[in-house]
Protein backbone atom coordinates (compact mmCIF):
# COMPACT_ATOMS: atom_id res chain seq x y z
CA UNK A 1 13.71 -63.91 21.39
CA UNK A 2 15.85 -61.12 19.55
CA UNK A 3 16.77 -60.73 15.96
CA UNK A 4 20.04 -61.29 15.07
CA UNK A 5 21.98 -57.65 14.17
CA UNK A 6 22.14 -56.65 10.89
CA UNK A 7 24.69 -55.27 8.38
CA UNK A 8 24.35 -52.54 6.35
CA UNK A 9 22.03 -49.38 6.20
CA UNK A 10 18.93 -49.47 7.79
CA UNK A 11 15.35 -49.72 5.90
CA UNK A 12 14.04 -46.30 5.45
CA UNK A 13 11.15 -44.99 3.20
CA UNK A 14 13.32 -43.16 0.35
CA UNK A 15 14.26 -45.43 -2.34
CA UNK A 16 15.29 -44.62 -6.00
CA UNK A 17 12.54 -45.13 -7.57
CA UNK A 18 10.04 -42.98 -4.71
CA UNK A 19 13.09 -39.95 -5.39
CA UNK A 20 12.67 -40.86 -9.03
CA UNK A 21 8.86 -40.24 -9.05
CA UNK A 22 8.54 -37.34 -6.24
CA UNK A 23 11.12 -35.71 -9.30
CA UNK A 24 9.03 -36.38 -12.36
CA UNK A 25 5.98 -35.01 -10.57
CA UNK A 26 7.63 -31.42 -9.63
CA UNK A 27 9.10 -31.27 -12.96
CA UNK A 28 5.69 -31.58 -14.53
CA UNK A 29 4.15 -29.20 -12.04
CA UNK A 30 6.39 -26.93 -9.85
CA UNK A 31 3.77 -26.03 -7.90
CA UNK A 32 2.96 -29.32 -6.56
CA UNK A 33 2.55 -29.32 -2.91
CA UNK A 34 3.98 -32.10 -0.74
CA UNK A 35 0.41 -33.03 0.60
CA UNK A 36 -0.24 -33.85 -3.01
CA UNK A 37 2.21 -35.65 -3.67
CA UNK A 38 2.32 -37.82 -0.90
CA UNK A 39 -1.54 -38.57 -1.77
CA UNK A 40 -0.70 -39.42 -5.46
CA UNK A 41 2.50 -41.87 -4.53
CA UNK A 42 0.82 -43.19 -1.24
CA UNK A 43 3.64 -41.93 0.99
CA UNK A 44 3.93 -40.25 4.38
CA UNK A 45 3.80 -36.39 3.85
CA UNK A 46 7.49 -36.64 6.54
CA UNK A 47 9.72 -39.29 3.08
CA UNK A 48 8.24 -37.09 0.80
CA UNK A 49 9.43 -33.73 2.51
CA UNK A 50 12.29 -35.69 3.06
CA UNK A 51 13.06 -36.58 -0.39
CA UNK A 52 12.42 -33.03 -1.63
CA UNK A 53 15.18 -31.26 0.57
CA UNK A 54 17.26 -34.21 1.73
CA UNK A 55 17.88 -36.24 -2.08
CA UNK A 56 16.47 -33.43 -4.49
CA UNK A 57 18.05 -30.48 -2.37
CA UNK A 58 14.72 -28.25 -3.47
CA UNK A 59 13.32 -25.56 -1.67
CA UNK A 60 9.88 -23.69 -3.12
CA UNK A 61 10.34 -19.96 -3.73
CA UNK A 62 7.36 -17.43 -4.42
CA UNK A 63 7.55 -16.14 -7.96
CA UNK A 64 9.17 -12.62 -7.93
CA UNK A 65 7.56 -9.65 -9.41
CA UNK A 66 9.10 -7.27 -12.03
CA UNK A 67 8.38 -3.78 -13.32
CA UNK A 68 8.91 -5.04 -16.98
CA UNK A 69 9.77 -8.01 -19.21
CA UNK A 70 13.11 -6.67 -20.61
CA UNK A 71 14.45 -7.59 -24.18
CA UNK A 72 17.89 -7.85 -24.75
CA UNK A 73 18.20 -4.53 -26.40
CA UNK A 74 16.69 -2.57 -22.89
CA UNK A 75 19.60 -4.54 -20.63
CA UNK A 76 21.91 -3.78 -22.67
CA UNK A 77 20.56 -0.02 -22.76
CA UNK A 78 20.45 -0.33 -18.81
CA UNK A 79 24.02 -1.82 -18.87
CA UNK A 80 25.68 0.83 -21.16
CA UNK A 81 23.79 3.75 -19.26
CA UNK A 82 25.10 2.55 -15.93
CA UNK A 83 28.38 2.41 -16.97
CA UNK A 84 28.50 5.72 -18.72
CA UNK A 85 27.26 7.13 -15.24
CA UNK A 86 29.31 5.57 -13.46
CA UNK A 87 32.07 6.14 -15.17
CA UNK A 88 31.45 10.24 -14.74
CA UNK A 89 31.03 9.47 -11.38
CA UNK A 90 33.92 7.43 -10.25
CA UNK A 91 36.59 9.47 -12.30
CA UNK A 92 35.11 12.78 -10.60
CA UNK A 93 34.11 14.30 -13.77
CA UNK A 94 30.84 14.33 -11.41
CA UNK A 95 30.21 15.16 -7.95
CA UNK A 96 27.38 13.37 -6.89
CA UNK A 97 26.56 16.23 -4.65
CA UNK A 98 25.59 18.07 -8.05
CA UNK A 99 23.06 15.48 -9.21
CA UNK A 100 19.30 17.02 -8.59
CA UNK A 101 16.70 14.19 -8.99
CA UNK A 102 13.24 13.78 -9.14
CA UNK A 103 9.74 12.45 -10.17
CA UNK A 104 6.16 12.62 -9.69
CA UNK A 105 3.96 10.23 -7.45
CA UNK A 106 0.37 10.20 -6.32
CA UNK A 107 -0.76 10.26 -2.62
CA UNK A 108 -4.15 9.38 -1.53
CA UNK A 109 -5.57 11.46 1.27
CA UNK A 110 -6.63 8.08 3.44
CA UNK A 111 -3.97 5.90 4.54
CA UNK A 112 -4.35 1.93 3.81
CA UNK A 113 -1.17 0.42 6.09
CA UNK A 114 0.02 -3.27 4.99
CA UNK A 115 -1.93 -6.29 6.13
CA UNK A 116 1.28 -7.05 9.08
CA UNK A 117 0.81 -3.68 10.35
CA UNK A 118 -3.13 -4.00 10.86
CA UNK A 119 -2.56 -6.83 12.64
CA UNK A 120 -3.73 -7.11 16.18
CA UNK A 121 -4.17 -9.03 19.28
CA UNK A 122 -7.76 -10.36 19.81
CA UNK A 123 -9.50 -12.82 22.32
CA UNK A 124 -11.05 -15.65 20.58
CA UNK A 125 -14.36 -14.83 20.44
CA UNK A 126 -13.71 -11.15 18.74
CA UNK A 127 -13.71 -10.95 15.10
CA UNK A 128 -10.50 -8.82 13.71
CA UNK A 129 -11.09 -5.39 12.24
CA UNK A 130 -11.68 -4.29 9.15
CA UNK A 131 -9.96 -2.28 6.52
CA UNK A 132 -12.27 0.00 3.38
CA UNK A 133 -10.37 -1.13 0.15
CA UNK A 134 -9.72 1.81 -1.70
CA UNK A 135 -11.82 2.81 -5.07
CA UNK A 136 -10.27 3.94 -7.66
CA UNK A 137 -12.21 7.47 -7.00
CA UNK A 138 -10.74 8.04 -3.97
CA UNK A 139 -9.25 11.71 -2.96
CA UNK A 140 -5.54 11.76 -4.06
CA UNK A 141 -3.23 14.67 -5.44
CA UNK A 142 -0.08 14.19 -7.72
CA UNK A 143 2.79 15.30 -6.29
CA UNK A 144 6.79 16.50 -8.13
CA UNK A 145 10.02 16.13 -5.61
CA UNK A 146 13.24 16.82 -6.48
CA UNK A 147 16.14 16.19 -4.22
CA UNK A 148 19.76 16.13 -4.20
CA UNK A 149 22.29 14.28 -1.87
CA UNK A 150 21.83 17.29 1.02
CA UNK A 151 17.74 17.29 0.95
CA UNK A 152 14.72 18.49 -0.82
CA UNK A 153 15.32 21.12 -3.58
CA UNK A 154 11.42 21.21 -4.57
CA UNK A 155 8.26 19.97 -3.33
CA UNK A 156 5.37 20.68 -5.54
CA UNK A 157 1.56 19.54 -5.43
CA UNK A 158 -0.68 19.25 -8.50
CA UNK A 159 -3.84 20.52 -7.77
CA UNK A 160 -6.72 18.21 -8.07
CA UNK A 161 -8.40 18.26 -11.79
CA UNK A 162 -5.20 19.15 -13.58
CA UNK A 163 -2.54 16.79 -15.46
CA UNK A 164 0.77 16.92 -15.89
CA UNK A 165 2.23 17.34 -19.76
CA UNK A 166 5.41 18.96 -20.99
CA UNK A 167 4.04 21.97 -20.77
CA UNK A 168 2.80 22.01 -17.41
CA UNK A 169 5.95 20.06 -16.46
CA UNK A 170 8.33 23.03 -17.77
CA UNK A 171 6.57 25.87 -16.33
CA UNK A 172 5.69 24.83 -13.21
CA UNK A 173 7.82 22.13 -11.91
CA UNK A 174 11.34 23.00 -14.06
CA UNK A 175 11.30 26.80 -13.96
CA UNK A 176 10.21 26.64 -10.90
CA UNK A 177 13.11 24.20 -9.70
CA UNK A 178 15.73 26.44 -11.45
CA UNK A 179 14.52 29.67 -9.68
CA UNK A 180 14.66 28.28 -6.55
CA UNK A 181 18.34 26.84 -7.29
CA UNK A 182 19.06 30.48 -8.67
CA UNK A 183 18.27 31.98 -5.69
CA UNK A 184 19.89 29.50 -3.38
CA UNK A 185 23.44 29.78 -5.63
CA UNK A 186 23.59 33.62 -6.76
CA UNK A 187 27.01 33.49 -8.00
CA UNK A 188 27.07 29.97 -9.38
CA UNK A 189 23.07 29.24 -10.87
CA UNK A 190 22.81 26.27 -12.41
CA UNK A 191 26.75 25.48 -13.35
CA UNK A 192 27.86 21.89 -12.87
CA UNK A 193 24.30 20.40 -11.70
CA UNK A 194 23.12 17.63 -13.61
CA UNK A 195 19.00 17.31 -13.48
CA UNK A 196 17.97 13.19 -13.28
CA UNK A 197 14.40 12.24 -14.13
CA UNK A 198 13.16 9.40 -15.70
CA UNK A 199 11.94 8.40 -19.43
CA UNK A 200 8.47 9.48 -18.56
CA UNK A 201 6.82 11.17 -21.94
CA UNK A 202 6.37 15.21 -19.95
CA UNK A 203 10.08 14.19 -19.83
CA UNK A 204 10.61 13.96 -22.84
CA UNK A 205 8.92 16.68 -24.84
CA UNK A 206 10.88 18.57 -27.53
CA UNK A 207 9.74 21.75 -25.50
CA UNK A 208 11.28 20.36 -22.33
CA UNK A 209 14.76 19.19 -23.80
CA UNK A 210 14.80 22.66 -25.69
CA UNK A 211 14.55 24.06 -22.32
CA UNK A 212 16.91 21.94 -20.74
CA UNK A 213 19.57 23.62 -23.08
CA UNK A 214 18.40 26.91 -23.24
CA UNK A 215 19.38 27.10 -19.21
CA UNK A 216 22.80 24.80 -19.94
CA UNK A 217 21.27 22.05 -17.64
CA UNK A 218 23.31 18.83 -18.24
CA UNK A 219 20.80 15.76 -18.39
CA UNK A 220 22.00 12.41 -16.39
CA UNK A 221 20.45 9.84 -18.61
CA UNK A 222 18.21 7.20 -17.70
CA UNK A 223 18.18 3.53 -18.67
CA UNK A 224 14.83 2.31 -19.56
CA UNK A 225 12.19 0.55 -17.32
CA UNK A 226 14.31 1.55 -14.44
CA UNK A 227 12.44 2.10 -11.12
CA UNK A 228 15.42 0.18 -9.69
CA UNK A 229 17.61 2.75 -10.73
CA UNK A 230 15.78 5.72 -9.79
CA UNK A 231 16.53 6.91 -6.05
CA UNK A 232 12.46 8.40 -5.55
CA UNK A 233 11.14 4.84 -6.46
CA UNK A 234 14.01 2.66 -4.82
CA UNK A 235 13.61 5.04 -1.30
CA UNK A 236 12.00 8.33 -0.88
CA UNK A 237 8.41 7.30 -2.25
CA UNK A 238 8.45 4.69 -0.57
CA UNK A 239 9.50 6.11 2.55
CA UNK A 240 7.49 9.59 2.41
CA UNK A 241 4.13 7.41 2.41
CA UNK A 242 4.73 4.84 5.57
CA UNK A 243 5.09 8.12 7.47
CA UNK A 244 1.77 9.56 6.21
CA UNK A 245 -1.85 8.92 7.59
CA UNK A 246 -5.06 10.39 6.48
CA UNK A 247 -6.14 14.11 5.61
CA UNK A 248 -8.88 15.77 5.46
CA UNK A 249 -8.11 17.74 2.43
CA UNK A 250 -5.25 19.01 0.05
CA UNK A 251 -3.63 21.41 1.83
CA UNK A 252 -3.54 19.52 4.96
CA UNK A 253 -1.75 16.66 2.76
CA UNK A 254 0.69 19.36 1.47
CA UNK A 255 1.27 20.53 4.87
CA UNK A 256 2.12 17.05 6.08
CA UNK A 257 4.37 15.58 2.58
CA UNK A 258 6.41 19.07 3.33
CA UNK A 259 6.81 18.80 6.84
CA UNK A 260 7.65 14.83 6.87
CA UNK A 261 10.26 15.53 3.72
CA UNK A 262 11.82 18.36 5.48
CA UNK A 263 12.03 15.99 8.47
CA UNK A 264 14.13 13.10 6.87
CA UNK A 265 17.83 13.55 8.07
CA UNK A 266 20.66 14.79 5.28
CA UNK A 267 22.16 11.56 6.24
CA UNK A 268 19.44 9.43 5.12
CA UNK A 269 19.97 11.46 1.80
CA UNK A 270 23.98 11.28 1.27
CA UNK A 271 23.41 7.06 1.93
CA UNK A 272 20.83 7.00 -0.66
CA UNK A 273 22.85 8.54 -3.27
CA UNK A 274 25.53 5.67 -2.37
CA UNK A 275 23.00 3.40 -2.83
CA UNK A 276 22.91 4.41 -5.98
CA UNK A 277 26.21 3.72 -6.87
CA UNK A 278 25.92 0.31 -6.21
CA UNK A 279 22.96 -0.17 -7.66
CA UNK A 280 24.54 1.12 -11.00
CA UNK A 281 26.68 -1.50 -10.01
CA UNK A 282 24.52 -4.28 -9.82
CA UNK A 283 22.73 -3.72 -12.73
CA UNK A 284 26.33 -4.29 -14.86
CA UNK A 285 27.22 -6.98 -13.08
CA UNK A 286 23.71 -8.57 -13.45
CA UNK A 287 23.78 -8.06 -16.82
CA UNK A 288 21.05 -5.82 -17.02
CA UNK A 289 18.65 -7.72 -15.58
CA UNK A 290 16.25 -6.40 -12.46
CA UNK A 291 18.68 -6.72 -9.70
CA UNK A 292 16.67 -6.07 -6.31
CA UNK A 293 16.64 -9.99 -5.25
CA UNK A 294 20.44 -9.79 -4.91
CA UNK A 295 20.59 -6.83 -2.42
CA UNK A 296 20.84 -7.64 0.88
């Protein structure tokens, strides 16, 4: 005996009303998991994950982190700024070649790599290695880098016990810097370089902008909470330290920031200041918003 065929769409488990509740549920908790609410409707865990990508065409993203909460008054400060630069930049008022940038960062003497990359193979019966979290009083030095499309212009270390402050910024970091340029340029100096650095506040001391001017070094302004805009957070930080391990002491850490710095091609350099550009570029069209999710 055989049933009789049948018109029309076969029976399936997704109805209205199941897509109807599956969408009230995630709209009063996006974090709902399907487990859950296959549990609370009394549904196979297979209709409901159905429902959710098939009829609701939802997929579950991890929240993504940001340096700041802007207001509308810092976009539109990170807008104009961008535009202003790039502006300079794309009408060759600027060469980008001319742009020396920098900022501080501090590197701890012991290495921690990410969890992927202290992964390892194991047989069943071995228990994985383990990592020391770091305390807060671990060894670690501050360290300045400035840069400029072609390589490192100045790579200095802050010795253990001291801060950095306008002061300490202008005498040894900027003079220091400058000399260094002088010597490098002996007919030209400092003439058509622009100096980058961020809003930090040994940035921004009266002393250090009076300084700026006395040596008729042109300032590339910086829009505010802007990591994403500023090539040593976006790259060479980042960079410098997956290359590092552990040290024993400062100078060995000095030693090995120098030698790894000095080691990165020009190339990697000159693409990093194009970067840049369309970064500037992003942040306009993104209407000042963080923009790093869009990159590719």
């Amino acid at each position: 005996m055989e049933d009789d065929p049948r018109i029309g769409r076969p029976v399936t488990g997704v109805t209205g009303a199941k897509t109807e509740a599956v969408r009230m549920l995630i709209e009063e908790n996006p974090h709902i998991s399907i487990r859950y609410i296959a549990f609370e409707l009394g549904v196979s865990y297979g209709t409901i994950s159905s429902i959710i990508h098939d009829e609701l065409k939802l997929k579950k993203l991890c929240a993504r982190w940001i340096p700041h909460e802007l207001s509308q008054q810092c976009k539109q400060q990170r807008v104009e700024i961008c535009q202003e630069n790039l502006a300079k930049l794309e009408s060759g008022q600027w060469r980008m070649y001319d742009i020396i940038t920098g900022d501080e960062t501090w590197i701890y003497h012991r290495a921690i790599q990410s969890k992927q990359s202290n992964m390892t193979w194991c047989d069943e019966d071995t228990a994985p290695t383990t990592v020391v979290r770091r305390s807060q009083y671990e060894h670690k030095n501050m360290f300045v880098i400035f840069f400029r499309s072609t390589g490192p212009e100045f790579i200095h270390m802050i010795e253990t016990g001291n801060t950095i402050s306008g002061d300490y910024y202008k005498n040894n970091c900027l003079k220091f810097l400058f000399n260094n340029i002088k010597r490098k340029r002996p007919s030209s100096g400092l003439r058509g370089l622009k100096l980058h650095h961020d809003n930090a506040r040994p940035h921004q001391t009266n002393d250090v902008k009076a300084y700026l001017q006395e040596q008729g070094m042109m300032l590339m302004r910086h829009p505010p909470y802007a990591p994403d805009l500023a090539p040593s957070d976006f790259w060479l930080f980042g960079h410098l330290k997956r290359q590092l391990t552990s040290y024993p002491d400062s100078k060995s850490l000095q030693q090995a920031v120098t030698k790894e710095l000095r080691a990165i091609p020009k190339d990697e350099f000159r693409k990093t200041f194009q970067k840049w550009i369309e970064r500037m570029k992003l942040c306009i069209t993104n209407q000042g918003e963080y923009f790093e999710h869009l990159m590719e």
